[in-house]
C-alpha atoms as a PDB file:
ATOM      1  CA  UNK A   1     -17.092  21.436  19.472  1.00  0.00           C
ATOM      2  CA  UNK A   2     -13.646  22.747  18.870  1.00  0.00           C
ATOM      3  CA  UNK A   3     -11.061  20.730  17.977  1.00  0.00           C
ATOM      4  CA  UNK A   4      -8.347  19.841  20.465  1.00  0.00           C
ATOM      5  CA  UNK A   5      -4.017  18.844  20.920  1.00  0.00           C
ATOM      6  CA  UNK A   6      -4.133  15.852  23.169  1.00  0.00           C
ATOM      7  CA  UNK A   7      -1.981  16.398  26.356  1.00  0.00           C
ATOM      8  CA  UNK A   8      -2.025  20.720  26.411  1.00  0.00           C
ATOM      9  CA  UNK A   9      -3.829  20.775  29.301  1.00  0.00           C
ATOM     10  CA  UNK A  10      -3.536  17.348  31.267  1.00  0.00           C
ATOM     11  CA  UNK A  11       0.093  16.632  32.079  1.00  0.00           C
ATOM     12  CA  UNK A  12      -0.717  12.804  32.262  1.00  0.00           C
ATOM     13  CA  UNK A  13      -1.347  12.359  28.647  1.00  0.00           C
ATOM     14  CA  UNK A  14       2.260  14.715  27.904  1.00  0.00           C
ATOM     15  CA  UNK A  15       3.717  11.791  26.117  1.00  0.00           C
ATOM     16  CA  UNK A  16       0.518  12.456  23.350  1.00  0.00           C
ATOM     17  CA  UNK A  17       1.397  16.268  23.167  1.00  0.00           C
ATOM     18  CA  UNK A  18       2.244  17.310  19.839  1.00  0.00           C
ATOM     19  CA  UNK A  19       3.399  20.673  19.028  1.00  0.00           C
ATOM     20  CA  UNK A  20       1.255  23.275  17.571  1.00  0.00           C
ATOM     21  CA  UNK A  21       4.587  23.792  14.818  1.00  0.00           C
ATOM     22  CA  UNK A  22       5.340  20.052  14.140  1.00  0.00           C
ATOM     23  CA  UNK A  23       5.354  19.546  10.495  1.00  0.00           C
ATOM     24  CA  UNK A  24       2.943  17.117   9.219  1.00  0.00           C
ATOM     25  CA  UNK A  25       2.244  14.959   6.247  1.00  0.00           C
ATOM     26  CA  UNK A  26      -0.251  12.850   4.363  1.00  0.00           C
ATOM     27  CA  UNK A  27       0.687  10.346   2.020  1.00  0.00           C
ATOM     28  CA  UNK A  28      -2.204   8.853   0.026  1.00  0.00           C
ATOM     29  CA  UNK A  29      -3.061   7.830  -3.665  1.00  0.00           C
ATOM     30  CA  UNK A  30      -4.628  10.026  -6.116  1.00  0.00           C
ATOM     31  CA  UNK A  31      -7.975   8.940  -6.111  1.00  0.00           C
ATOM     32  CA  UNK A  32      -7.928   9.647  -2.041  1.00  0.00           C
ATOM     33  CA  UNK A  33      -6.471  12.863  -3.131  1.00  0.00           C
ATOM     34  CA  UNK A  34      -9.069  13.995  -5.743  1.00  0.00           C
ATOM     35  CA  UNK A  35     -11.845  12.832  -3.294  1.00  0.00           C
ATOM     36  CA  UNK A  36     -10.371  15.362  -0.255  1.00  0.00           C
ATOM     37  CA  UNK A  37      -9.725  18.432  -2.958  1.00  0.00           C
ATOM     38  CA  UNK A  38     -13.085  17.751  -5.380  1.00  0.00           C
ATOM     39  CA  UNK A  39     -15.399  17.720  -1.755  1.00  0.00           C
ATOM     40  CA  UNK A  40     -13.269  19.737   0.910  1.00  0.00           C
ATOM     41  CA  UNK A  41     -13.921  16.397   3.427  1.00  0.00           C
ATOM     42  CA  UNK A  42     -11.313  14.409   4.803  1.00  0.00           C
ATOM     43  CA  UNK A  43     -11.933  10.402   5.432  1.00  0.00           C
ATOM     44  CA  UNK A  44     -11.378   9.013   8.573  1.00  0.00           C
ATOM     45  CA  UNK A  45     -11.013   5.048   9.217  1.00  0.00           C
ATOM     46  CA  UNK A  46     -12.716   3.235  11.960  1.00  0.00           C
ATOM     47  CA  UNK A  47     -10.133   1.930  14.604  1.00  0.00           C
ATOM     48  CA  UNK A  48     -11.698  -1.537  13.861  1.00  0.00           C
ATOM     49  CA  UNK A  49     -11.008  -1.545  10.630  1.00  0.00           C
ATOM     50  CA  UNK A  50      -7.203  -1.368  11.147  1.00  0.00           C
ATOM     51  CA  UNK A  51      -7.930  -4.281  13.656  1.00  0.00           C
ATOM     52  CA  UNK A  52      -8.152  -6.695  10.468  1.00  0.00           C
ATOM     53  CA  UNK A  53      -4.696  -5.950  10.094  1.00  0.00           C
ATOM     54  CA  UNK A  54      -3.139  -5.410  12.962  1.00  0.00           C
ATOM     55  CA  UNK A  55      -5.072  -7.102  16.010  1.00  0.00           C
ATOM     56  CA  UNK A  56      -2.798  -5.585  18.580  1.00  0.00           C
ATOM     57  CA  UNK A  57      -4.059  -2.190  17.222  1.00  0.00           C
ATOM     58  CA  UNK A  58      -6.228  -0.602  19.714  1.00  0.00           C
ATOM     59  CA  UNK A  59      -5.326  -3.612  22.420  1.00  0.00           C
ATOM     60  CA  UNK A  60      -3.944  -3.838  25.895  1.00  0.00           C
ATOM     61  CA  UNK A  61      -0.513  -3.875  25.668  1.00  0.00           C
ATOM     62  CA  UNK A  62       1.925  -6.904  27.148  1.00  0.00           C
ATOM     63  CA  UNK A  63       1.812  -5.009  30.344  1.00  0.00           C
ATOM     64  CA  UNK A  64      -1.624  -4.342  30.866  1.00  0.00           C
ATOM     65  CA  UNK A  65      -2.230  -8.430  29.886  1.00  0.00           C
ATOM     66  CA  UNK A  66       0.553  -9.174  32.278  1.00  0.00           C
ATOM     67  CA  UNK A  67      -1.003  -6.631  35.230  1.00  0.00           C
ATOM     68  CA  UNK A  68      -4.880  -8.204  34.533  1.00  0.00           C
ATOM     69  CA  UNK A  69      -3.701 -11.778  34.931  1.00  0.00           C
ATOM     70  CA  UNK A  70      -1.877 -11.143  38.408  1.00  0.00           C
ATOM     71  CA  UNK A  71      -4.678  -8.854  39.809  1.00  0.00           C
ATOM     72  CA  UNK A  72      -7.332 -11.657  38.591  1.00  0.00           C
ATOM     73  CA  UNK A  73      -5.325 -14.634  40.174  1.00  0.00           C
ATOM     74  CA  UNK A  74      -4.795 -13.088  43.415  1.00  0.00           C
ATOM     75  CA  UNK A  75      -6.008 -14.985  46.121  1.00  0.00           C
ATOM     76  CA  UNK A  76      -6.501 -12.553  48.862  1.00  0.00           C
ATOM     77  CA  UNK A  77      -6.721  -9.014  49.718  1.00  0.00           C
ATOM     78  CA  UNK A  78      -3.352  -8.481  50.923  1.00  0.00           C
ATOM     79  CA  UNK A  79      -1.973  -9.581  47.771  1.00  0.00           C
ATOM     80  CA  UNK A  80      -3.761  -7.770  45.461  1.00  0.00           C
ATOM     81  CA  UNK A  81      -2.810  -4.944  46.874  1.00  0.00           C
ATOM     82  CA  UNK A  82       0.479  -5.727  46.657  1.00  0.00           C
ATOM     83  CA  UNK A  83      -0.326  -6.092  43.128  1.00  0.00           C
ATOM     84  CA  UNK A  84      -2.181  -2.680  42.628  1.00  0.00           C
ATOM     85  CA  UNK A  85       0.704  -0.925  44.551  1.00  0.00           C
ATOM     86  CA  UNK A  86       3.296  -2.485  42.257  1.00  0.00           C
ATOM     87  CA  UNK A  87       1.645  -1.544  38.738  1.00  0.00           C
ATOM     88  CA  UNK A  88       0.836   1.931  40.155  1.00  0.00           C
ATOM     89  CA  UNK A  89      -2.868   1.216  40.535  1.00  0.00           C
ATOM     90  CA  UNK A  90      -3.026   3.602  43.433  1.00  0.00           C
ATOM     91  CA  UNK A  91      -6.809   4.593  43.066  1.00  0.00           C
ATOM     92  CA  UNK A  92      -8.377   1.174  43.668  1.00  0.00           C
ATOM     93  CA  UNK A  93      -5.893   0.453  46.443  1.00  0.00           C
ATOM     94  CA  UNK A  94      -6.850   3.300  48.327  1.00  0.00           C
ATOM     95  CA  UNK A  95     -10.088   2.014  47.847  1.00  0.00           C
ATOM     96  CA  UNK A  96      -9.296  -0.776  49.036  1.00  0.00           C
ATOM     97  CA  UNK A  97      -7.996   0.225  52.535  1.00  0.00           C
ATOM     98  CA  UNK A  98     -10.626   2.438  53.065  1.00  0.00           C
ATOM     99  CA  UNK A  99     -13.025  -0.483  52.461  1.00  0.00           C
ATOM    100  CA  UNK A 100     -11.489  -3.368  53.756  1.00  0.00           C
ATOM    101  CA  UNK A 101     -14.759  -5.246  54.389  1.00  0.00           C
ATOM    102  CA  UNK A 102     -15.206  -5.184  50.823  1.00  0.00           C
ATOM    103  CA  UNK A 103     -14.859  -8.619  49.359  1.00  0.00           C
ATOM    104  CA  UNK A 104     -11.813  -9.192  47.193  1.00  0.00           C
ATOM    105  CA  UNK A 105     -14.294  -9.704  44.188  1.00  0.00           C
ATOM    106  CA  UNK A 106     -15.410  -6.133  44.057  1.00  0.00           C
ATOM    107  CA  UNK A 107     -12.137  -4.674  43.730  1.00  0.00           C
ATOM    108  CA  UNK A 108     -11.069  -7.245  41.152  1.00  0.00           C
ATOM    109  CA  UNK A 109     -14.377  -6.417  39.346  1.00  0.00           C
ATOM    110  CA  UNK A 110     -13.694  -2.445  39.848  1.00  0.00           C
ATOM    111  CA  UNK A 111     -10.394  -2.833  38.048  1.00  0.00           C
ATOM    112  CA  UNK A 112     -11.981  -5.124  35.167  1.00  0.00           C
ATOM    113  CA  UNK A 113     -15.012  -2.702  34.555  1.00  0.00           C
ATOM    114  CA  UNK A 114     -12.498  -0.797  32.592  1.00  0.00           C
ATOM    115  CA  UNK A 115     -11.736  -3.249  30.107  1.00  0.00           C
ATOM    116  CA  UNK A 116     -14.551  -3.014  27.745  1.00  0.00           C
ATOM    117  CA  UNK A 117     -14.285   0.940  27.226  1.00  0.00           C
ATOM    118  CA  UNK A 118     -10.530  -0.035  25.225  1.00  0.00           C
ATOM    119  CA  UNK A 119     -12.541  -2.446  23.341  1.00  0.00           C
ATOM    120  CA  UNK A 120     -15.528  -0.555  22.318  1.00  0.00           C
ATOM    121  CA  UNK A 121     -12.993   2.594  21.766  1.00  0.00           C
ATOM    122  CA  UNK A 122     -12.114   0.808  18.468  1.00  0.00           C
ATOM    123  CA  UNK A 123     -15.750   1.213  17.261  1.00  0.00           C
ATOM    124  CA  UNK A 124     -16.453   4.185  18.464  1.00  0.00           C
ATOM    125  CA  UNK A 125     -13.902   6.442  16.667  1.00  0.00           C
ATOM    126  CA  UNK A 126     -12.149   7.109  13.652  1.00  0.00           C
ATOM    127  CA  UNK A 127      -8.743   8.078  12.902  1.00  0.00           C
ATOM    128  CA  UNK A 128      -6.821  10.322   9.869  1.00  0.00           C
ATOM    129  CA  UNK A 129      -3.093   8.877  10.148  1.00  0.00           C
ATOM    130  CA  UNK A 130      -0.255  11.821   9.341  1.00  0.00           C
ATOM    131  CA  UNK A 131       3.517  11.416   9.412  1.00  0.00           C
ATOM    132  CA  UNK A 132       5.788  13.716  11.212  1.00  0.00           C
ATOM    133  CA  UNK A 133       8.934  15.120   9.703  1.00  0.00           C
ATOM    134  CA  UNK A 134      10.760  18.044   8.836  1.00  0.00           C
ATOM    135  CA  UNK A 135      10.982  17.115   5.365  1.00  0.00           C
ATOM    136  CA  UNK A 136       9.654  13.933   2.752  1.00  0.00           C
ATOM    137  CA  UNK A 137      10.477  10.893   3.600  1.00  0.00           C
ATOM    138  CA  UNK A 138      11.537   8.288   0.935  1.00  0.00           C
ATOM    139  CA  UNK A 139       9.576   5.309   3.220  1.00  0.00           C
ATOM    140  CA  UNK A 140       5.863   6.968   3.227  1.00  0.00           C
ATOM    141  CA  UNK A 141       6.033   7.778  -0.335  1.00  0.00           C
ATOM    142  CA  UNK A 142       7.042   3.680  -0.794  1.00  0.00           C
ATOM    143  CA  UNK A 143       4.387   2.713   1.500  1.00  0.00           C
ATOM    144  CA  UNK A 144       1.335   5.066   1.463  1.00  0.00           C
ATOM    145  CA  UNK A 145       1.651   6.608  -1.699  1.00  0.00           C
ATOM    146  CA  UNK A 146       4.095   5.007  -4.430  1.00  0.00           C
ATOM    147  CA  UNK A 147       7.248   7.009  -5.854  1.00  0.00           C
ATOM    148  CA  UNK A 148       5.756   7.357  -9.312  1.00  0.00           C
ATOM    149  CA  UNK A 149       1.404   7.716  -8.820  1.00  0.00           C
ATOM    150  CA  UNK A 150       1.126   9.255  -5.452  1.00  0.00           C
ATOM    151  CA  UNK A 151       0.532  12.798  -3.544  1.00  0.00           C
ATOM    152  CA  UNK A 152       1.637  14.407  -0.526  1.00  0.00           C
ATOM    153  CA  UNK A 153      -0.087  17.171   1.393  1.00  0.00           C
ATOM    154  CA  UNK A 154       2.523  19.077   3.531  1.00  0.00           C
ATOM    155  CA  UNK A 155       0.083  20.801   6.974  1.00  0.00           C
ATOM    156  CA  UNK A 156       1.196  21.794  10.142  1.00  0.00           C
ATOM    157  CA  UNK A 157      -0.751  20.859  13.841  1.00  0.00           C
ATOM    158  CA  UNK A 158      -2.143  24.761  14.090  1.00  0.00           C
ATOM    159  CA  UNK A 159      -3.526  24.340  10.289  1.00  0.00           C
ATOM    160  CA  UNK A 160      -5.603  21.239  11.293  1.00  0.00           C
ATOM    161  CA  UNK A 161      -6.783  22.940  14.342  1.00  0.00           C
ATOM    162  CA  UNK A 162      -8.030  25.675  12.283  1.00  0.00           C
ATOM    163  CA  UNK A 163      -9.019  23.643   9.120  1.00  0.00           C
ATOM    164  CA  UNK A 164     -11.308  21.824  11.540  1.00  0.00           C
ATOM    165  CA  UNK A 165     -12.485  24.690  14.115  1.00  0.00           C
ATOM    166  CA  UNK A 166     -16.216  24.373  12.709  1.00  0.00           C
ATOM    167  CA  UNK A 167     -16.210  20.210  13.642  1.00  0.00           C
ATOM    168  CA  UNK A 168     -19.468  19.665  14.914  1.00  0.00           C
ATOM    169  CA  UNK A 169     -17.618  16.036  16.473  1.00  0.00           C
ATOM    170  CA  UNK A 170     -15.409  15.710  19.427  1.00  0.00           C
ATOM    171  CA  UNK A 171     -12.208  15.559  18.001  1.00  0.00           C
ATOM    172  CA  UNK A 172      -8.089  15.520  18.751  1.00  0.00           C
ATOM    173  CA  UNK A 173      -5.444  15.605  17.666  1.00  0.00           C
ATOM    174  CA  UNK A 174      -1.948  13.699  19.324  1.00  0.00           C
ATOM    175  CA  UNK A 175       1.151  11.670  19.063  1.00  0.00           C
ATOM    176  CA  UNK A 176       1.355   7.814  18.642  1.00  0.00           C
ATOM    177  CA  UNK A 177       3.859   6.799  21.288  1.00  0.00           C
ATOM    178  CA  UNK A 178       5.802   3.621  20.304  1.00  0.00           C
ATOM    179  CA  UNK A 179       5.691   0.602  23.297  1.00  0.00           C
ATOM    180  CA  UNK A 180       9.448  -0.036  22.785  1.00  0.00           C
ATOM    181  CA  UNK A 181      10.078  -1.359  26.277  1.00  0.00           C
ATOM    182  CA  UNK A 182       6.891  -3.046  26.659  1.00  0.00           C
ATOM    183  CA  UNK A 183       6.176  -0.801  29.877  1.00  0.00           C
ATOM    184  CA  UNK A 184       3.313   1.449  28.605  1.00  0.00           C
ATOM    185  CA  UNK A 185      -0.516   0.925  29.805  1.00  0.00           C
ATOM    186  CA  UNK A 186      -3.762   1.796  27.642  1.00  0.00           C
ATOM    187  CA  UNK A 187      -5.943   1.436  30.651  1.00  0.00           C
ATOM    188  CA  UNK A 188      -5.034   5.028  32.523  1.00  0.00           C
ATOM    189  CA  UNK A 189      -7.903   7.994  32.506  1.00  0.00           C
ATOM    190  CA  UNK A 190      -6.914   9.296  29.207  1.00  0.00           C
ATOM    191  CA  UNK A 191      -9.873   8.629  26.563  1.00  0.00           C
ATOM    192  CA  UNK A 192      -7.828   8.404  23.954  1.00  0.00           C
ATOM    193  CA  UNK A 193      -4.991   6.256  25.217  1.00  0.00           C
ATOM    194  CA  UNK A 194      -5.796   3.175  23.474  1.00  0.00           C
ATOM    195  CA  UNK A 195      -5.660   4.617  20.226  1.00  0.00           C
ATOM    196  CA  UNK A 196      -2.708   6.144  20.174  1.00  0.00           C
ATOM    197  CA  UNK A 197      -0.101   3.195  21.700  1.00  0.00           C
ATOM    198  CA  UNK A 198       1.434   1.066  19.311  1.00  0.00           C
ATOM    199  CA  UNK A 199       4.243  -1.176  19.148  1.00  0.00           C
ATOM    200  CA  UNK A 200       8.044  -0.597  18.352  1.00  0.00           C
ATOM    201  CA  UNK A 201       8.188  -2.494  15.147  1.00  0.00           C
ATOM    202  CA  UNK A 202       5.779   0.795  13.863  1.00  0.00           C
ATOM    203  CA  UNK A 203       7.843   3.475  15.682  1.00  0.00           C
ATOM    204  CA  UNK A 204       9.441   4.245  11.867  1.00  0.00           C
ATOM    205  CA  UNK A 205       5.781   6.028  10.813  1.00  0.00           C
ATOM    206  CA  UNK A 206       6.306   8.887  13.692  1.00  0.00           C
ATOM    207  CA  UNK A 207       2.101   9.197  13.514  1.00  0.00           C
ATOM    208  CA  UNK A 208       0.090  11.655  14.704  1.00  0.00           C
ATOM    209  CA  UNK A 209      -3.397  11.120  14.589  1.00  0.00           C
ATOM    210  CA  UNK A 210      -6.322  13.289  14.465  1.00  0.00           C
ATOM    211  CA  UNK A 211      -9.381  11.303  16.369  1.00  0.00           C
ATOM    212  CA  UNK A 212     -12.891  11.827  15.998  1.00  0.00           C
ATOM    213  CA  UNK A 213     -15.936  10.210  17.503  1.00  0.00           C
ATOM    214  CA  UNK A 214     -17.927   8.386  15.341  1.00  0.00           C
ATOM    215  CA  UNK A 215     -21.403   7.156  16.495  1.00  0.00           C
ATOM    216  CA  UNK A 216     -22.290   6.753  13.231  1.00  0.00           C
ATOM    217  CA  UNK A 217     -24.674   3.365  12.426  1.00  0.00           C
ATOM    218  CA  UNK A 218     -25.441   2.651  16.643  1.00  0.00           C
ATOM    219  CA  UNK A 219     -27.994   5.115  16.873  1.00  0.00           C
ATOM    220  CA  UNK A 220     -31.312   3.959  19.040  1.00  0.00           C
ATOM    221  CA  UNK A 221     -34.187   3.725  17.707  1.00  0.00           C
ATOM    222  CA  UNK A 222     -35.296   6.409  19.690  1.00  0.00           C
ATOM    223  CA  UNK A 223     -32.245   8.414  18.327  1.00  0.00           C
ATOM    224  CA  UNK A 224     -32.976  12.462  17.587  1.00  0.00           C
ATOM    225  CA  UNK A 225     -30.864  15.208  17.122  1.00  0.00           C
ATOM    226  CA  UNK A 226     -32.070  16.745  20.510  1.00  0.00           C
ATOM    227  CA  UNK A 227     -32.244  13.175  22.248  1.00  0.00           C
ATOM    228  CA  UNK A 228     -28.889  11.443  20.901  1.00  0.00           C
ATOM    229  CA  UNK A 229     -28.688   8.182  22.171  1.00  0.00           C
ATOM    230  CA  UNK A 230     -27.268   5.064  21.099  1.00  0.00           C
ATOM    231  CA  UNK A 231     -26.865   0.915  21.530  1.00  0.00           C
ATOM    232  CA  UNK A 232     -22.886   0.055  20.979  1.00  0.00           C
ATOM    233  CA  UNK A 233     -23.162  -3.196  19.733  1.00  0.00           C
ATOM    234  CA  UNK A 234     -19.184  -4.657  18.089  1.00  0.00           C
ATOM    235  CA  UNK A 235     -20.838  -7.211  16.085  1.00  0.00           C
ATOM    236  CA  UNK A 236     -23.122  -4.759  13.961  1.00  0.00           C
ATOM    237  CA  UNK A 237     -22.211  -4.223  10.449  1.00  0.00           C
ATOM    238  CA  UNK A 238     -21.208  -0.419  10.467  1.00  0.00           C
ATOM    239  CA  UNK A 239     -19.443   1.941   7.422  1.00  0.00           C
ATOM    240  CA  UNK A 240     -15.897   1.482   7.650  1.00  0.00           C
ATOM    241  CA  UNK A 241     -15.122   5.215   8.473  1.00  0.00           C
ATOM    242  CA  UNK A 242     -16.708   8.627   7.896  1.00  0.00           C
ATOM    243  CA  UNK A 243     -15.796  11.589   5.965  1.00  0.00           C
ATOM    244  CA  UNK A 244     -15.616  14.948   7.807  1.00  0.00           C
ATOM    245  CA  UNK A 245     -16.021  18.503   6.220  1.00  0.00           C
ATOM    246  CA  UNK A 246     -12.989  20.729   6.552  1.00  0.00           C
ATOM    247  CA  UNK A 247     -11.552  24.120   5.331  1.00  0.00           C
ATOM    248  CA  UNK A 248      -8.963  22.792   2.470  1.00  0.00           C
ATOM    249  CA  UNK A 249      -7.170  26.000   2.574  1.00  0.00           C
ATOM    250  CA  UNK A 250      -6.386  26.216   6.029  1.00  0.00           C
ATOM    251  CA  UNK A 251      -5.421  22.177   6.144  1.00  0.00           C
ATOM    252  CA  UNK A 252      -2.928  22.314   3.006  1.00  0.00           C
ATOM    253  CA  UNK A 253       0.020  24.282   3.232  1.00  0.00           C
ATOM    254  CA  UNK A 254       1.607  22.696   0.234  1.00  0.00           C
ATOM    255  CA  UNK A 255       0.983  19.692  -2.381  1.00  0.00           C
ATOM    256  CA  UNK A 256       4.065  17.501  -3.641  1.00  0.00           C
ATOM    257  CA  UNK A 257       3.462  14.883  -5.918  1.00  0.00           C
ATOM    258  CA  UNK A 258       5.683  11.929  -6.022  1.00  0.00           C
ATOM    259  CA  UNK A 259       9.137  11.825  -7.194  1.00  0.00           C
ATOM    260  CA  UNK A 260       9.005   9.733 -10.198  1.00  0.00           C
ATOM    261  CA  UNK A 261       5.718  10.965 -11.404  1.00  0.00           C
ATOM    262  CA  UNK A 262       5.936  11.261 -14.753  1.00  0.00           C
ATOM    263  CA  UNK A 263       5.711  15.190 -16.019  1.00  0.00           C
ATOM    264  CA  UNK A 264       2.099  14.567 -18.335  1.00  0.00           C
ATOM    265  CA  UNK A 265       0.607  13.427 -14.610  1.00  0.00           C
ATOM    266  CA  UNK A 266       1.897  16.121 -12.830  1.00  0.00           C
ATOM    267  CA  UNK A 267       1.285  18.558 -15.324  1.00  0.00           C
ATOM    268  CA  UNK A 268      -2.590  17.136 -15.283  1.00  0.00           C
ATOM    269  CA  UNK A 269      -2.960  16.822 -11.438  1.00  0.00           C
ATOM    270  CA  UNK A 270      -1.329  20.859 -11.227  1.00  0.00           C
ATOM    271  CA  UNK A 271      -4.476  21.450 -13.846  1.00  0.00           C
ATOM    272  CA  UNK A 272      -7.485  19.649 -11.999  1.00  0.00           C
ATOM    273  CA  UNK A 273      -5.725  21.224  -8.863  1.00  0.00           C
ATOM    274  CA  UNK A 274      -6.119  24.841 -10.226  1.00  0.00           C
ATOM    275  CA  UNK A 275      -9.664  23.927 -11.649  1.00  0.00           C
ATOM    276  CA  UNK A 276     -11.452  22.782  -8.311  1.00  0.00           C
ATOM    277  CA  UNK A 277      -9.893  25.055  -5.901  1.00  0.00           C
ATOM    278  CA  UNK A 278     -10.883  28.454  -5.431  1.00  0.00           C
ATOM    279  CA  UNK A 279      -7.580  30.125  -4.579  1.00  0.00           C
ATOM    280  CA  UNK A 280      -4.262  28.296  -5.182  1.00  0.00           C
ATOM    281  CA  UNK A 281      -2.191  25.985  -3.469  1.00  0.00           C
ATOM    282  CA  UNK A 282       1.432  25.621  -4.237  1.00  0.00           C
ATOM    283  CA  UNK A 283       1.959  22.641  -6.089  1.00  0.00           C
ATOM    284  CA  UNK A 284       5.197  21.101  -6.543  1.00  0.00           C
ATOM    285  CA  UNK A 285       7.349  17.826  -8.135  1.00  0.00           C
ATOM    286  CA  UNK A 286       9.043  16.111  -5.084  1.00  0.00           C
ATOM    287  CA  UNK A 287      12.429  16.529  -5.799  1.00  0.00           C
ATOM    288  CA  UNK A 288      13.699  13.760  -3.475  1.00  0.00           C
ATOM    289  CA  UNK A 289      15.293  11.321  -5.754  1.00  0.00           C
ATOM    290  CA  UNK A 290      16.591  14.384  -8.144  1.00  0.00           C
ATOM    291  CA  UNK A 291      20.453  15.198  -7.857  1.00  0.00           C
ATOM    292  CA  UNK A 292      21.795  18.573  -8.123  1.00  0.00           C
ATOM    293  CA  UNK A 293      25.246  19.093  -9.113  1.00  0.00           C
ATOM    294  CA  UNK A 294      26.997  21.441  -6.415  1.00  0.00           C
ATOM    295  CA  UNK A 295      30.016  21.329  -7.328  1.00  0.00           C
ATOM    296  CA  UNK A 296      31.262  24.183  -8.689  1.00  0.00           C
ATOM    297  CA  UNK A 297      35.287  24.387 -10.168  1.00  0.00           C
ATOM    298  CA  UNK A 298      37.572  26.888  -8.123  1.00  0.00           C
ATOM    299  CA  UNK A 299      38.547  29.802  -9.902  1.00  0.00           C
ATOM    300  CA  UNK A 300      42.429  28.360 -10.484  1.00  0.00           C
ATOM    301  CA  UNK A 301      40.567  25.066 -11.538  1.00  0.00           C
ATOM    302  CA  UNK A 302      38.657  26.438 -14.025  1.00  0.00           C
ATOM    303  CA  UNK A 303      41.221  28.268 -15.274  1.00  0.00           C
ATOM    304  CA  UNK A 304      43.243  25.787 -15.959  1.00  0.00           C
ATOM    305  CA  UNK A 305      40.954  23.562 -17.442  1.00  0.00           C
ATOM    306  CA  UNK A 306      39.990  26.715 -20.113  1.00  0.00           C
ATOM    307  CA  UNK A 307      44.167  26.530 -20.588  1.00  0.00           C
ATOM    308  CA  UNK A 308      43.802  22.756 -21.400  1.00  0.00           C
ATOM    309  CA  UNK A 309      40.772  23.362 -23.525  1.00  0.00           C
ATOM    310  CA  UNK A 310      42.473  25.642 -25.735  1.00  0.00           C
ATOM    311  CA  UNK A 311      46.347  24.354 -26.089  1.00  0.00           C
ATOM    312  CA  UNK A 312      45.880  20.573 -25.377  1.00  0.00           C
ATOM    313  CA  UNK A 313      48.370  18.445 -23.380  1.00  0.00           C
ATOM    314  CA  UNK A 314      51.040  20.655 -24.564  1.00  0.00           C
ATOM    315  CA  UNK A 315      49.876  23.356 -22.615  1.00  0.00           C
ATOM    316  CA  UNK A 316      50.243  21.221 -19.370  1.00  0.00           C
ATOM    317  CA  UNK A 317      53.404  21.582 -17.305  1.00  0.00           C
END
């Protein structure tokens, strides 16, 4: 199944959309590096496993807490309506006046029945995290990768798309958006909704991420390849994350390494490069942190400071 960008065809997940030019990058360690060049897979983390740092990763959001308390403590039909109207829940209050001899409970229980897909959504996929910029940025090197032992690898959204058009997963690709008003909602009809709202205090990453389905360790145990089913259970040990096989030459547009990496690393990393890939990447020292002197004398300037050179401060007038 093809890969997809999030929000290019359904106009309610726009805020996702990602454009097909935006410049991305992935900041990472060298042994992460060697392990994506040396086997032409990518790793991708299970949701969950960011949850042991973050619990609000993968969460409702304030709102949606704020919107499931009111609708739960409503005491009649009349006001949970209100409720529904006033947090935009128009589906289930249509519902609701077309079925007005429906008991309270059942539309309370309607709206609630969607609660456990943003929990088990954290299980059930896997994320690669890239940063979006036009150029390097001093704060992912610091963070992801370290200024003096660490690797970029520069792509754009159309080379993921085609370094992963043979994915046998369901996967996308899409644009974190940052909760800085505390208005957003995780529990709309997008799938991927959940995974890709985070709060403010993160909005400095700019992530995209590219999301993949991950099944992997709740198969049945009547689980075949023709017959795929499986038992989602959140309290099952499971691996951490899953690598995924794509086309390293279509993914990598360019590999910096970091800025203060000494020149006997880079000059071994550009070798092992060179070695395991079958056609060459550029490769490149970051040259964020080096200074280029720009300044260049005007022509009277210079002159005059030849004059000085050659008849000392007598020649000055």
């Amino acid at each position: 199944m093809p890969i997809t960008v999030y929000g290019e065809v359904n106009p309610d997940h726009a805020r996702f959309l990602v454009p097909r030019d935006a410049l991305l990058w992935r900041y990472m360690d060298i042994g992460k590096y060697l392990d994506l060049i040396t086997t032409s897979r990518l790793w991708f983390t299970r949701v969950s496993e960011f949850q042991k740092i973050d619990p609000y990763e993968a969460a409702l959001t304030k709102y949606d807490e704020d919107k499931t308390t009111k609708i739960v403590e409503a005491k009649s039909n009349e006001e949970l309506k209100e409720i529904l109207m006033q947090y935009g829940e128009t589906g289930i209050s249509n519902l609701l006046e077309q079925f007005p001899d429906k008991s309270m409970y059942f539309f309370q229980l309607l709206y609630l029945s969607r609660l456990p897909h943003v929990h088990l959504n954290a299980y059930t996929h896997s994320v690669s995290c890239w940063h979006e910029n036009p150029t390097e940025s001093d704060a992912m090197w610091a963070l992801y990768a370290g200024r003096d032992a660490g690797i970029a690898i520069k792509s754009t959204v159309t080379r993921v798309l085609e370094a992963f058009g043979s994915a046998e997963r369901t996967m996308s690709i899409a644009k974190v958006t940052y909760d800085s008003l505390g208005h957003l909602s995780v529990l709309s009809a997008g799938i991927f909704d959940s995974l890709l709202v985070k709060r403010h205090a993160f909005h400095h990453e700019n992530e995209v991420r590219i999301i993949a389905l991950t099944m992997d360790g709740y198969e049945s145990p009547q689980w075949t390849k023709e017959n795929q089913t499986y038992n989602v259970d959140a309290s099952k040990p499971v691996v951490p994350g899953v690598h995924i096989e794509c086309n390293i030459h279509s993914l990598i547009e360019e590999i910096i390494v970091s800025p203060l990496m000494p020149l006997y690393a880079f000059q071994a990393i550009e070798e092992m490069t060179s070695r395991v890939l079958s056609r060459r990447i550029p490769i490149r020292r970051s040259t964020l942190l080096a200074k280029e002197d720009t300044l260049s004398p005007s022509r009277e300037l210079a002159a005059m400071l030849e004059h000085y050179r050659r008849t000392g401060l007598s020649g000055l007038r």
